[in-house]
N, C-alpha and C. Protein backbone atom coordinates (compact mmCIF):
# COMPACT_ATOMS: atom_id res chain seq x y z
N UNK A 1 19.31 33.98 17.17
CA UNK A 1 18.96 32.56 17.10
C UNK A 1 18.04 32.19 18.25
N UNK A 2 18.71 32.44 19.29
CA UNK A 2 17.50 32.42 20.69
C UNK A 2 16.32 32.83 20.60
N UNK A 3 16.02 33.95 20.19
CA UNK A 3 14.85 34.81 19.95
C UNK A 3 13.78 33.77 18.98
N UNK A 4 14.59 33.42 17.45
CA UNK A 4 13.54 32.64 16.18
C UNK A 4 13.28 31.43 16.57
N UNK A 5 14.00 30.87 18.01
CA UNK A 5 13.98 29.59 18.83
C UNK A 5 12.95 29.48 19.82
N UNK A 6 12.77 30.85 20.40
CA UNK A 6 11.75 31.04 20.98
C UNK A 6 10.18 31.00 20.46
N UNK A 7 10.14 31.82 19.88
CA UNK A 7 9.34 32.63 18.81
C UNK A 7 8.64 31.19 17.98
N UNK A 8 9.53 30.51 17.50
CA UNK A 8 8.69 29.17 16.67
C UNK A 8 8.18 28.68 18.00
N UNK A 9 8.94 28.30 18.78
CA UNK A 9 7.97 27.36 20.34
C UNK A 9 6.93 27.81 20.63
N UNK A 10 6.76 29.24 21.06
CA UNK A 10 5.46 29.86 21.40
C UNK A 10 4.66 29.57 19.87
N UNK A 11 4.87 29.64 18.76
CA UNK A 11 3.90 29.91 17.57
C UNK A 11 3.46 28.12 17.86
N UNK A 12 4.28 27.39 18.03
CA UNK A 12 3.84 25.94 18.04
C UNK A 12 2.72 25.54 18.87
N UNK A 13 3.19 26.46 20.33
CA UNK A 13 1.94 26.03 21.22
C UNK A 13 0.71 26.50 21.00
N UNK A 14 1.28 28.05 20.61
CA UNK A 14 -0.75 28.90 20.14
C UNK A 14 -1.18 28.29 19.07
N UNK A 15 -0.25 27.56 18.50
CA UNK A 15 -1.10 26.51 17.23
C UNK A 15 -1.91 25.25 17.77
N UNK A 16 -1.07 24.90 18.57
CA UNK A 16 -1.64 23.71 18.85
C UNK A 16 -2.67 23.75 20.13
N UNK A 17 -3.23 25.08 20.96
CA UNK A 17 -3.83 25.03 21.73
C UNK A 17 -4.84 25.54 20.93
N UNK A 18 -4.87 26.54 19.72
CA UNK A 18 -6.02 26.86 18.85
C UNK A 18 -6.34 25.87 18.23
N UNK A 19 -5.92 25.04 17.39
CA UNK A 19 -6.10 23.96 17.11
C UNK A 19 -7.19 22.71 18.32
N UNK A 20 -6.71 22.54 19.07
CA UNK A 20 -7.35 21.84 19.59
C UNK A 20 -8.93 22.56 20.57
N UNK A 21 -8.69 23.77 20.59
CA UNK A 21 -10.01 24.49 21.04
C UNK A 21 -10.85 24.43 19.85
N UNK A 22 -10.50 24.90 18.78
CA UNK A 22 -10.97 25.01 17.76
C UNK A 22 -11.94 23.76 17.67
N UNK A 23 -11.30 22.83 17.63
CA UNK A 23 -11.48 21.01 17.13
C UNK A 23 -12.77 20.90 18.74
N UNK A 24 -12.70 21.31 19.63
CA UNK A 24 -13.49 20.97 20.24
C UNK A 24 -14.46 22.08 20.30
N UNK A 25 -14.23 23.38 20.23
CA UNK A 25 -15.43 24.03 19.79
C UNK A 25 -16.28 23.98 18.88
N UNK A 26 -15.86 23.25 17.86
CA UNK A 26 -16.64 22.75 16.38
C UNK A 26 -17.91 22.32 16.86
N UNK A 27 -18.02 21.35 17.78
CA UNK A 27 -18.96 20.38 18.02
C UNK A 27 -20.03 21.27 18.69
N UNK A 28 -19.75 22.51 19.33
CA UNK A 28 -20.85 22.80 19.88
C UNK A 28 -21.67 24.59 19.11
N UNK A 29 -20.67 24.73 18.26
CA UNK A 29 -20.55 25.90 17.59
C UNK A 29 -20.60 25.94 16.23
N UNK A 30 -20.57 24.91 16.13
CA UNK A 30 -21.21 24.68 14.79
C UNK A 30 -19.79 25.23 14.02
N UNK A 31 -19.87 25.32 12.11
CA UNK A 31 -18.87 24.73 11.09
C UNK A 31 -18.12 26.59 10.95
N UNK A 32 -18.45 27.23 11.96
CA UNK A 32 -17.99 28.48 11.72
C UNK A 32 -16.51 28.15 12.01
N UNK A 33 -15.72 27.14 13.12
CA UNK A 33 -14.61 27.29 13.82
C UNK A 33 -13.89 26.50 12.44
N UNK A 34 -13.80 25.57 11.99
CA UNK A 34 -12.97 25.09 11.01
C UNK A 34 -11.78 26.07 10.74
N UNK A 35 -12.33 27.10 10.16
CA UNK A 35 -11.19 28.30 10.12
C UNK A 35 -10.05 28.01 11.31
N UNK A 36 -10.63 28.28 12.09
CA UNK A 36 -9.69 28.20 13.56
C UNK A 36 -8.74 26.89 13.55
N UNK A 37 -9.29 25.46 13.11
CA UNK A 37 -8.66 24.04 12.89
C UNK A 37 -7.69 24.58 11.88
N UNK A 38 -8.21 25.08 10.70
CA UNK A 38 -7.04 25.33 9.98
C UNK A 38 -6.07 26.01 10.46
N UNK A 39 -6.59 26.96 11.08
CA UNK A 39 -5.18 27.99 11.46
C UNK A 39 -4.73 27.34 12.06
N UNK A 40 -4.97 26.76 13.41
CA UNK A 40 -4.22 26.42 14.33
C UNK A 40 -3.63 25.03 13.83
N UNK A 41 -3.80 24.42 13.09
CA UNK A 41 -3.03 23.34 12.61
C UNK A 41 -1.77 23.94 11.67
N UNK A 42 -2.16 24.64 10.88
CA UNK A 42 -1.05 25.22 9.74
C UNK A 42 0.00 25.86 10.77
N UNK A 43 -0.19 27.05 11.44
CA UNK A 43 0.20 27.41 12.44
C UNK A 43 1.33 26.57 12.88
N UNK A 44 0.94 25.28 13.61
CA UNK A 44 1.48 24.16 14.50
C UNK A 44 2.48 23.62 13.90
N UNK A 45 2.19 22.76 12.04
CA UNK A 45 3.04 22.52 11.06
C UNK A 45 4.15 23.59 10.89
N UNK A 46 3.84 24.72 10.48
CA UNK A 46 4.40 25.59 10.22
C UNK A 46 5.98 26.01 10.69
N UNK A 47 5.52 26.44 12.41
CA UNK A 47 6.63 26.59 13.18
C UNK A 47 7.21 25.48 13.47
N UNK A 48 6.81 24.05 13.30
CA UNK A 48 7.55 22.77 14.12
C UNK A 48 8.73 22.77 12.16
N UNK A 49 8.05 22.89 11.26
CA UNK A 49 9.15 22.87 10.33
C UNK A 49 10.23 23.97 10.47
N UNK A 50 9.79 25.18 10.40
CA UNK A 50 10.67 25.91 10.82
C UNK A 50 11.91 26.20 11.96
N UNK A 51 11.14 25.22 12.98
CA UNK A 51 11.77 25.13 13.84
C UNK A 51 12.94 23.87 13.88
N UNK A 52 12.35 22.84 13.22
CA UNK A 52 13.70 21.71 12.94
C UNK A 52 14.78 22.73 11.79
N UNK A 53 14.32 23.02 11.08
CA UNK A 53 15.35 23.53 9.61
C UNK A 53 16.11 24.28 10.93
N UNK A 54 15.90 25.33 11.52
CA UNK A 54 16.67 26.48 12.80
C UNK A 54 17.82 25.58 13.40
N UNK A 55 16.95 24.51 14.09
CA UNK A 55 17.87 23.29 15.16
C UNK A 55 18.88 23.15 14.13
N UNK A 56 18.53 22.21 12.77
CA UNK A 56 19.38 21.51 11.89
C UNK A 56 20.18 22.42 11.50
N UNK A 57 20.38 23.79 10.99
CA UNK A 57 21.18 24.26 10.76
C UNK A 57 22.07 24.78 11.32
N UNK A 58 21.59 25.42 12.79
CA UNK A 58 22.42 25.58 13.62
C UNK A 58 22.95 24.59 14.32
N UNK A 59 23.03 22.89 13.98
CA UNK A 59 23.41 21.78 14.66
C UNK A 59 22.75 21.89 16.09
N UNK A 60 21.67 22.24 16.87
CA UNK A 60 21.31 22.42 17.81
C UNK A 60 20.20 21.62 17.92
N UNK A 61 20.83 20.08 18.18
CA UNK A 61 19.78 19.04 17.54
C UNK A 61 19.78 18.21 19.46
N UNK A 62 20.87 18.29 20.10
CA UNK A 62 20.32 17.76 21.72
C UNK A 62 19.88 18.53 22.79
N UNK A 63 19.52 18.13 23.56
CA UNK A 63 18.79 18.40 24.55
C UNK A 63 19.90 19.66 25.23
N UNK A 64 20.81 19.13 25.77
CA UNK A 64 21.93 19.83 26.07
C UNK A 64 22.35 21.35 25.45
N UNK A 65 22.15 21.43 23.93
CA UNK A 65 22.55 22.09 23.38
C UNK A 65 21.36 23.22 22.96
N UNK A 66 20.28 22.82 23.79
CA UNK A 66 18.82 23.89 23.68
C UNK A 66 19.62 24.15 24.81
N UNK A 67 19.06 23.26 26.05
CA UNK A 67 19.45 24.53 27.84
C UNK A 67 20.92 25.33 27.28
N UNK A 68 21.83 24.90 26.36
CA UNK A 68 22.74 26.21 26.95
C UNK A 68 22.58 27.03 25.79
N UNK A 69 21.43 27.31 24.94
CA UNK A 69 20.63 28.05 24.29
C UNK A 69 19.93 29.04 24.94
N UNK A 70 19.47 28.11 25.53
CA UNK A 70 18.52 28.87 26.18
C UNK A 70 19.00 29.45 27.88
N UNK A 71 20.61 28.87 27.97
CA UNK A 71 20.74 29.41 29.07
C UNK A 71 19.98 28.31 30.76
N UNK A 72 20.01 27.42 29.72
CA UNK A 72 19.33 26.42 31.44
C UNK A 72 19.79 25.91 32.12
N UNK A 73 21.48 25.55 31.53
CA UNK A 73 22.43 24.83 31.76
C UNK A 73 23.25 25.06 33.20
């Protein structure tokens, strides 16, 4: 569970940092990066759904109950 907890977070951020490079490389690079907007948006969607269904099922829906997930506690 820790691990697919992890694993969606990191996929969320490389989504959303491709995503937003992407979105600003467009402008100077012309309509080749779109690809990249898509990925990194689908990407972003992707793991943040996956990642609530994980929380929700494992009831691991507060703050509290990530750190002693994750051991922060």
């Amino acid at each position: 569970m820790r691990r697919w907890f992890v694993r969606l977070t990191l996929g969320m951020i490389i989504g959303a940092v491709l995503f937003l490079f992407s979105l600003v490389a467009v402008h100077w690079f012309g309509s080749l990066l779109w690809g990249g907007v898509l990925l990194g948006g689908s990407l972003l969607v992707g793991c943040n759904i996956g990642l609530e269904a994980l929380k929700r099922h494992y009831q691991v829906i507060t703050p509290q109950a990530i750190f002693r997930l994750l051991n922060w506690s």
